[in-house]
Protein backbone atom coordinates (compact mmCIF):
# COMPACT_ATOMS: atom_id res chain seq x y z
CA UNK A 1 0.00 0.00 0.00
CA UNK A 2 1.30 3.46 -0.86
CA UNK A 3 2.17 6.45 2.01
CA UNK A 4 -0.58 8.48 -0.12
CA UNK A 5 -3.21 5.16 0.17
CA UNK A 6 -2.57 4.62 3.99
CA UNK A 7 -2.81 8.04 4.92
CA UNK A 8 -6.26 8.10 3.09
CA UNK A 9 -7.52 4.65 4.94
CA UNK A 10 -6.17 5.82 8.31
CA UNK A 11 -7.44 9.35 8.20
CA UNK A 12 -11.32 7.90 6.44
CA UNK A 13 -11.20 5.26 9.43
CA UNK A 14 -10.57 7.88 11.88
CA UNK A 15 -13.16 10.53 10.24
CA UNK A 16 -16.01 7.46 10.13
CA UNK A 17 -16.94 6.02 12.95
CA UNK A 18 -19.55 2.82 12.49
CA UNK A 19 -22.04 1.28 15.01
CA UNK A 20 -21.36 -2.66 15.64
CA UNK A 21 -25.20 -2.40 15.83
CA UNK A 22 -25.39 -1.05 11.99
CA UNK A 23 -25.99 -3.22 9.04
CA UNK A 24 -24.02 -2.76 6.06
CA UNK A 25 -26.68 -4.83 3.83
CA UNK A 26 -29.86 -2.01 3.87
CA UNK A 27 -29.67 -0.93 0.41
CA UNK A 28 -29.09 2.74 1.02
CA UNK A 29 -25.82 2.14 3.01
CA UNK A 30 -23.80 2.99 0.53
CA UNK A 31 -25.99 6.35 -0.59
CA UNK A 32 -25.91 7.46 2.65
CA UNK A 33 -21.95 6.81 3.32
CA UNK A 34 -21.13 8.29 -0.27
CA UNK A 35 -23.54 11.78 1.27
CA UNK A 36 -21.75 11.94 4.34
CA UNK A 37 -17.98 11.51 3.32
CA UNK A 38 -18.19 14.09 0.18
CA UNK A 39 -16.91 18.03 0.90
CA UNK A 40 -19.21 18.69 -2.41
CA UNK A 41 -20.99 21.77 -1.70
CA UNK A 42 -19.54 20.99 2.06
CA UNK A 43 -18.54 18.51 4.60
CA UNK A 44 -21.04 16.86 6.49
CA UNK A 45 -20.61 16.93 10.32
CA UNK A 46 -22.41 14.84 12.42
CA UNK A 47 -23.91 11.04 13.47
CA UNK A 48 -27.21 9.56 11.09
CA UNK A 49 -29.48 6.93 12.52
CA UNK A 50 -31.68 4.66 10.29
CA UNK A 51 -33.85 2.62 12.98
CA UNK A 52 -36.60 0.33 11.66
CA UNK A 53 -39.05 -1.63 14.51
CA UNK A 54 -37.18 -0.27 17.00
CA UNK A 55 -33.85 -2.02 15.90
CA UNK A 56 -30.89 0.14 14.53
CA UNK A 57 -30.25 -0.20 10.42
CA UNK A 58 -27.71 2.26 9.95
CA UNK A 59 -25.60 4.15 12.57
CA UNK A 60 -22.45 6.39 11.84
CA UNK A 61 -20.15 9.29 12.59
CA UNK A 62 -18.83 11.34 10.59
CA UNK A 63 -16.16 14.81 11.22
CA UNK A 64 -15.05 16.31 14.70
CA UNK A 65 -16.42 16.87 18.13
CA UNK A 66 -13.77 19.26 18.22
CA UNK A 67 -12.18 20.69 15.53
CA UNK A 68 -9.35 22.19 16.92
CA UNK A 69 -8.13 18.76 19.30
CA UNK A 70 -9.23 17.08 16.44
CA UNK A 71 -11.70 14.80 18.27
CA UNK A 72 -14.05 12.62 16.24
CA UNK A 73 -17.37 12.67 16.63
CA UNK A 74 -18.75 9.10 18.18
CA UNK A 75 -22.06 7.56 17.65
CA UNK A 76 -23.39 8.45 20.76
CA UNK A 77 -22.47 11.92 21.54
CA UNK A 78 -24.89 14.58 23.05
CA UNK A 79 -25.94 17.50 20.40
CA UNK A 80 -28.52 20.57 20.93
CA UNK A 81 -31.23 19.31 19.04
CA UNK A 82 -32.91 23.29 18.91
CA UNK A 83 -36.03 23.33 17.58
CA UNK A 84 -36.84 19.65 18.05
CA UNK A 85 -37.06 20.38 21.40
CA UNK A 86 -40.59 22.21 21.09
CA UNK A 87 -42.34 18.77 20.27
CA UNK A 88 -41.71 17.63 23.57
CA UNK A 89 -42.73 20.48 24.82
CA UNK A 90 -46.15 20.29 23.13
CA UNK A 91 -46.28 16.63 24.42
CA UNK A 92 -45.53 17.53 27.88
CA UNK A 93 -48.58 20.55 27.29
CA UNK A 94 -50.93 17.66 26.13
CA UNK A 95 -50.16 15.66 29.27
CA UNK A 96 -51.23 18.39 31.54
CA UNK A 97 -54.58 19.00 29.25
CA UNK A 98 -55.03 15.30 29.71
CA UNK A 99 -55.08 15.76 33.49
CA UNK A 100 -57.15 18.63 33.38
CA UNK A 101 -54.61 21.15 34.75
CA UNK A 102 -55.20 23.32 31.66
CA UNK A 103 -57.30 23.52 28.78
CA UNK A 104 -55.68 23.96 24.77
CA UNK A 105 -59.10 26.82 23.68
CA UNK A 106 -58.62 28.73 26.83
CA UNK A 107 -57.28 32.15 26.54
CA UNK A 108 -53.60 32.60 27.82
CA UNK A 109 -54.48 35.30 30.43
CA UNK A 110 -55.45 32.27 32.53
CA UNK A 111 -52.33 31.06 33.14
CA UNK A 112 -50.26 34.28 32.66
CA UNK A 113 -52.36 37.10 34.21
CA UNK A 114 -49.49 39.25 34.14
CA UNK A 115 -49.84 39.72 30.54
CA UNK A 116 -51.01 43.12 29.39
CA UNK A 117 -51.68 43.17 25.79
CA UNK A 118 -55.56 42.44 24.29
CA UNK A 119 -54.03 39.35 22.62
CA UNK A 120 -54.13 37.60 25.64
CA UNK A 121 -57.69 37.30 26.12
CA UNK A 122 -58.37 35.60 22.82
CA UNK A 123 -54.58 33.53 22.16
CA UNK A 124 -55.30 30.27 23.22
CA UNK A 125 -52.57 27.25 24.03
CA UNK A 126 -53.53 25.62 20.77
CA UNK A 127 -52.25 28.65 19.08
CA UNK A 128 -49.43 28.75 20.83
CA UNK A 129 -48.25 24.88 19.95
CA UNK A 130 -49.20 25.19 16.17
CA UNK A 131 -47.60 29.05 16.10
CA UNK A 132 -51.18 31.09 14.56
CA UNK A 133 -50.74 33.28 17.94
CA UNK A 134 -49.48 36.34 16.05
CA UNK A 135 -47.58 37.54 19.28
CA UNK A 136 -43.88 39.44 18.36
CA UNK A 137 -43.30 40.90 21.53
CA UNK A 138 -44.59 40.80 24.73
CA UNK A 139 -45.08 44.50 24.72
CA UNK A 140 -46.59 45.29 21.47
CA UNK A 141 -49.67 44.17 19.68
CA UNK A 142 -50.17 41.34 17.82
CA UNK A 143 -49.29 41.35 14.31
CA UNK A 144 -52.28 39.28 13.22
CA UNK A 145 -55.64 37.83 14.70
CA UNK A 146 -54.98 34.55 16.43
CA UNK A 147 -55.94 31.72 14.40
CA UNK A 148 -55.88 33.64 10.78
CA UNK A 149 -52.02 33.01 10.00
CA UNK A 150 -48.85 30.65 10.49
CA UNK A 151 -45.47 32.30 12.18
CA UNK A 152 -42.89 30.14 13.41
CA UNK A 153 -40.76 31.40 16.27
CA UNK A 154 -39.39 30.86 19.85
CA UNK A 155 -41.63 32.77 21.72
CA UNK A 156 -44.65 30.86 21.99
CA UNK A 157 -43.13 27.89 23.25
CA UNK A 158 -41.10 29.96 26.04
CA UNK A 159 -44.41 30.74 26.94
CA UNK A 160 -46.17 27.20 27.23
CA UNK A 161 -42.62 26.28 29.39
CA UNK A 162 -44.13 29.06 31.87
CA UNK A 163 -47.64 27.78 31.24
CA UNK A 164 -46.75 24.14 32.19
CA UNK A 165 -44.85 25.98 35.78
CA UNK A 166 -47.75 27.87 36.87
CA UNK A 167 -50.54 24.99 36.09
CA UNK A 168 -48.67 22.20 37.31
CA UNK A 169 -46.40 23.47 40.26
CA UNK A 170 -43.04 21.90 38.32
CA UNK A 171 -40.56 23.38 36.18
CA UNK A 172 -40.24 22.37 32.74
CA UNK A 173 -36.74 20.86 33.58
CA UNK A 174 -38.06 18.94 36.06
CA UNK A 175 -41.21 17.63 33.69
CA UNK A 176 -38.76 16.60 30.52
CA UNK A 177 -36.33 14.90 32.84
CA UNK A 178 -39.04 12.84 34.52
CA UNK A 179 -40.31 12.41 30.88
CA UNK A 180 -36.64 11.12 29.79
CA UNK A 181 -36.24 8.88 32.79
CA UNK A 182 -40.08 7.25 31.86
CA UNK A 183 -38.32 6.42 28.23
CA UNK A 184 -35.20 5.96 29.53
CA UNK A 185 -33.86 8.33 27.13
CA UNK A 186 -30.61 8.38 29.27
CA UNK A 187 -28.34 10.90 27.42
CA UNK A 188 -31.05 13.31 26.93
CA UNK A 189 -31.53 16.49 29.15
CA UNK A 190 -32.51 20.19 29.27
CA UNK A 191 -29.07 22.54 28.76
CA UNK A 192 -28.18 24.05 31.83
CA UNK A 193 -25.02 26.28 31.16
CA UNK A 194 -23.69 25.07 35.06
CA UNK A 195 -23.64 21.41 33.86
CA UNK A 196 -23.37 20.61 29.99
CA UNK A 197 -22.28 16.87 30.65
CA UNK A 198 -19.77 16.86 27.78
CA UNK A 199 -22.23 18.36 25.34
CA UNK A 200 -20.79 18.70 21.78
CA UNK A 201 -19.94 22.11 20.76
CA UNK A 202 -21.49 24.18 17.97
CA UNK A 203 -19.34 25.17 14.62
CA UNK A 204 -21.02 27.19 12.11
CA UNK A 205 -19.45 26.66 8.61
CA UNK A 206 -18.11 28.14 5.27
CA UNK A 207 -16.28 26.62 2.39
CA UNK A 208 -15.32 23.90 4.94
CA UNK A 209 -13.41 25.65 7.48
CA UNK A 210 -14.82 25.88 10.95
CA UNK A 211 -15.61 28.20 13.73
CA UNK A 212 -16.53 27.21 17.38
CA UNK A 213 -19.70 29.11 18.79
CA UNK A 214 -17.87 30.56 21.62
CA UNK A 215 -21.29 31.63 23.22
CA UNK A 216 -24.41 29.25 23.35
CA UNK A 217 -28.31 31.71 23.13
CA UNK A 218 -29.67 28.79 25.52
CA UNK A 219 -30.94 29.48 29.06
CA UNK A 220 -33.67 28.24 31.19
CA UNK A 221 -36.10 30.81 29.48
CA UNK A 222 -35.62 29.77 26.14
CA UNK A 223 -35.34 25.88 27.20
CA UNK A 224 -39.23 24.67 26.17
CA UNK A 225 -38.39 25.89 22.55
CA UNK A 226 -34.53 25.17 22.15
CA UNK A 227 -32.74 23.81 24.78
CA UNK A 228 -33.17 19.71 24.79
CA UNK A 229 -29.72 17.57 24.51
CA UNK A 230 -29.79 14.72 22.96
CA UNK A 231 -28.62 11.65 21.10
CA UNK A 232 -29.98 9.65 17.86
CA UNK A 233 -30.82 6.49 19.29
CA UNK A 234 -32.29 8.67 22.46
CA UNK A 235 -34.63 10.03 19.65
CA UNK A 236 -35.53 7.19 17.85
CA UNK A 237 -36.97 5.81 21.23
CA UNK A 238 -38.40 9.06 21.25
CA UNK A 239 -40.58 7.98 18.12
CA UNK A 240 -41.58 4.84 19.29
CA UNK A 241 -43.59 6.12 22.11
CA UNK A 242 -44.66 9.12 20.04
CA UNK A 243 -45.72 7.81 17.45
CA UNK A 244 -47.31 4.48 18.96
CA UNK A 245 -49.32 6.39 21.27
CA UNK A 246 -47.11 5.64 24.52
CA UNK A 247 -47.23 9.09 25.90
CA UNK A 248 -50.78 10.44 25.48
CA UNK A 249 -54.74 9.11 25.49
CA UNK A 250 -56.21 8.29 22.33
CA UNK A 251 -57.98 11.42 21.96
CA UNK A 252 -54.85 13.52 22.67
CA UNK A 253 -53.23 11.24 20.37
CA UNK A 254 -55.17 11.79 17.56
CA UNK A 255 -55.02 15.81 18.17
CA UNK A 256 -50.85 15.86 18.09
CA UNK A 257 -51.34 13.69 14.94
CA UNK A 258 -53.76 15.89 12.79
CA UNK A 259 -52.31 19.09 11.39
CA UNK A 260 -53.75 22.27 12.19
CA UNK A 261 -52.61 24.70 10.14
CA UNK A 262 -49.81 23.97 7.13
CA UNK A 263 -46.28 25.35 6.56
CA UNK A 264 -43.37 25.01 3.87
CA UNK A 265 -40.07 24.04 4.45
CA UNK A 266 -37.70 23.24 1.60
CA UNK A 267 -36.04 20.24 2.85
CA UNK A 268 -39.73 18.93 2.22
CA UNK A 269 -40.42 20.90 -0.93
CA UNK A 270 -41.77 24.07 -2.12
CA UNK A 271 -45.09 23.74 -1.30
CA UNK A 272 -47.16 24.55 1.85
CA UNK A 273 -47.96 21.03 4.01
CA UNK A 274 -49.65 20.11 6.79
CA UNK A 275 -48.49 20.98 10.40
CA UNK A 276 -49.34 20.99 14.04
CA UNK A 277 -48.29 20.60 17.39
CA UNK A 278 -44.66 20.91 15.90
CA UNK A 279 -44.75 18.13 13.76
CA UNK A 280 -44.80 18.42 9.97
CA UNK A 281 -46.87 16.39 7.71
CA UNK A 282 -45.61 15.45 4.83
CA UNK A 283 -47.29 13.23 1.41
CA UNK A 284 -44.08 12.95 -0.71
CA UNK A 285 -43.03 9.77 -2.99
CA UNK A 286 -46.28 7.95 -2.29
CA UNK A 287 -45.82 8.36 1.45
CA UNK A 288 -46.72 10.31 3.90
CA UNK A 289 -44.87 10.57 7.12
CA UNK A 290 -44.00 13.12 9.70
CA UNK A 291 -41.17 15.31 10.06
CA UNK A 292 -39.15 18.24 12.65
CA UNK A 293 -36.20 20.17 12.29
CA UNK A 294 -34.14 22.14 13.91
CA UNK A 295 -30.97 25.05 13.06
CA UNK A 296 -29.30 27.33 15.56
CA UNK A 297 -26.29 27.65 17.72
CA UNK A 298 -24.08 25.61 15.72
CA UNK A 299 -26.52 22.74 15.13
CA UNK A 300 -28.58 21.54 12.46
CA UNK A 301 -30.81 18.76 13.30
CA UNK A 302 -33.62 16.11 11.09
CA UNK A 303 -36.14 13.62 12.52
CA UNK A 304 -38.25 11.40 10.48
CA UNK A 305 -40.64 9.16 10.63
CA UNK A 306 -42.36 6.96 8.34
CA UNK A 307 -44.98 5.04 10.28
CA UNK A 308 -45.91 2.87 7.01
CA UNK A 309 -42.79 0.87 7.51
CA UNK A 310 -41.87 2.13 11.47
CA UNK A 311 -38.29 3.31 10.17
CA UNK A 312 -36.70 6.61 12.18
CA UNK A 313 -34.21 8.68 10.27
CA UNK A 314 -32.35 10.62 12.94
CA UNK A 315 -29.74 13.42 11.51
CA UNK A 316 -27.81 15.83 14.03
CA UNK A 317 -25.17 17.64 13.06
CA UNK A 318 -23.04 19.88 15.18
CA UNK A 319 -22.47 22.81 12.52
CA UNK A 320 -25.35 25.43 10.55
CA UNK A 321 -23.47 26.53 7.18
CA UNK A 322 -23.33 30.49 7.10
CA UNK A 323 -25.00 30.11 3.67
CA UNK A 324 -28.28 29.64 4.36
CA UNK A 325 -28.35 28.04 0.64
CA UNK A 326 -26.99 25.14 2.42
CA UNK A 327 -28.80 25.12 5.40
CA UNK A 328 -29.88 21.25 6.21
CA UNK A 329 -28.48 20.36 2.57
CA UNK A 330 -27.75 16.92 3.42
CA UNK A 331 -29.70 16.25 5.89
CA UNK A 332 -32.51 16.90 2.58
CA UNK A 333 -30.43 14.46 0.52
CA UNK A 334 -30.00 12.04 3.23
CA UNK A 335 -33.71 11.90 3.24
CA UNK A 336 -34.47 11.77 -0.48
CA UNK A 337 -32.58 8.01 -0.05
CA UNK A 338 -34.00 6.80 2.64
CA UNK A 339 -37.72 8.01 1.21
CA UNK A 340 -36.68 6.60 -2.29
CA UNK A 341 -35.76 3.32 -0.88
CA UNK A 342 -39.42 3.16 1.31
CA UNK A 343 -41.20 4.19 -1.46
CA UNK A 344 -39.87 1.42 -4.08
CA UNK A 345 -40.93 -1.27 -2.15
């Protein structure tokens, strides 16, 4: 073997790190291995998870925890997971409906009677987990009538995470880490800047070179939309009682699976599809199957799952491109495959 040939095989070996519990026989393997390892429009940086009936397909590494030490990333390291984090939120919201503590059509003024603005008194929690409020500032009007429009943002879910405080005595720290001990989601956990238990640092990108985000935007206040840690495999349990009605009544069930109001995103197309409690639905291929992202901080993050075959696809990357052009461009063409592959059979 040649210096130039070893080099390559030591440095690819070092870069890729595979699961013992992946397969190398699913048929979009080597798709998915040829997507990760390219630098074509830019390197990918981060672990995928294929996981069909609960059992792990495909699971691998690829890039650096740390860029400068050189670190590779492993399998199961801890990544923000950003916006992601607002569907457990909306579960956790659904639980306390479920037990009565607060109701989704009531009027936020309720629960938060030191709110000032008119909105208040006709916002309701349901508009708050599928984002019609039409609330920009806490201080300023609304900038449409609840209900009329679709506006994604933070602030609605910081407000459910005080919501789920005052109507059921506990913090929402406290209610997702009971929630993660239930599922035994053991490497997941709300950030807390005191204790990040070896959380993988943020890198936003361009033309391949790499900058650490010296300064996270989480705190506790932003923690209900933003702030949950997590692994793949912790998410792809995550699913499974999701998505086979482990965590809520049948009639709540059926609410956080029907869309409510509809959205675009382009790593699901141009067009305008159905979403709710912060979970897309998508018809694409043939198939339809539900979707949530996430992009901030350093992160860029993909879960989704196709309940016609019970496969997971769990992408989390620990780097957002400065080009917004590129902005979850593999974790788009990572999908494509694994849809394609579905879809065929």
């Amino acid at each position: 073997m040649t210096t130039t040939k070893l080099f390559f095989t030591l440095a690819l070996s070092t870069l890729l790190s595979v699961s013992g519990k992946a397969q190398k026989t699913v048929p979009y393997s080597k798709k998915i291995d040829s997507i990760i390892t390219t630098s074509t429009p830019l390197k990918f940086n981060g672990v995928v998870l294929v996981s069909q009936n609960g059992k792990t397909k495909y699971l691998k590494a690829n890039g650096y925890k740390d860029f400068d030490k050189k670190t590779a990333l492993k399998s199961n390291d801890q990544f923000e997971i950003m916006s992601n984090s607002k569907q457990i939120t909306a579960v956790l919201t659904l639980q306390a409906a479920e037990q009565g503590k607060l109701d989704l059509q009531t009027p936020i003024k309720k629960y938060l009677p030191s709110l000032t603005q008119s909105w208040a008194d006709t916002v309701t929690i349901h508009n708050l987990l599928n984002h019609t409020h039409g609330i920009v500032d806490l201080e300023k009007p609304a900038a449409f009538k609840a209900g009329s429009q679709f506006k994604y943002g933070n602030l609605s879910y910081m407000l459910l995470g005080e919501i789920l405080q005052n109507t059921t005595g506990k913090s929402f720290t406290e209610l997702a880490t009971s929630l993660f001990k239930t599922l035994k989601m053991e490497k997941t956990f709300v950030y807390n800047s005191k204790n990040n238990q070896a959380l993988v640092p943020g890198y936003r990108s361009e033309n391949n070179q790499f900058q650490k985000v010296e300064s996270s935007f989480l705190n506790e206040d932003i923690a209900p939309a933003a702030g949950i840690v997590s692994t793949v495999e912790d998410l792809a349990k995550w699913d499974q009682a999701l998505f086979k009605g482990k965590l809520l009544s049948a009639k709540f069930q059926k609410l956080i699976l029907t869309p409510s109001t509809s959205s675009q995103h382009d790593v699901f197309g141009k067009e305008s599809m159905g979403f709710g409690y912060n979970i897309r639905f998508i018809r694409e291929s043939g198939l339809n199957y539900y979707a949530v992202t996430g992009l901030g901080d350093g992160f860029t993050c993909l879960n989704v799952y196709f309940p016609s075959t019970d496969t997971s696809l769990v992408i989390l990357e620990n780097q957002m491109p400065k080009n917004s052009e590129h902005w979850s461009f593999q974790e788009a063409a990572i999908k494509n495959v694994v849809l394609k592959s579905i879809s065929s059979k």
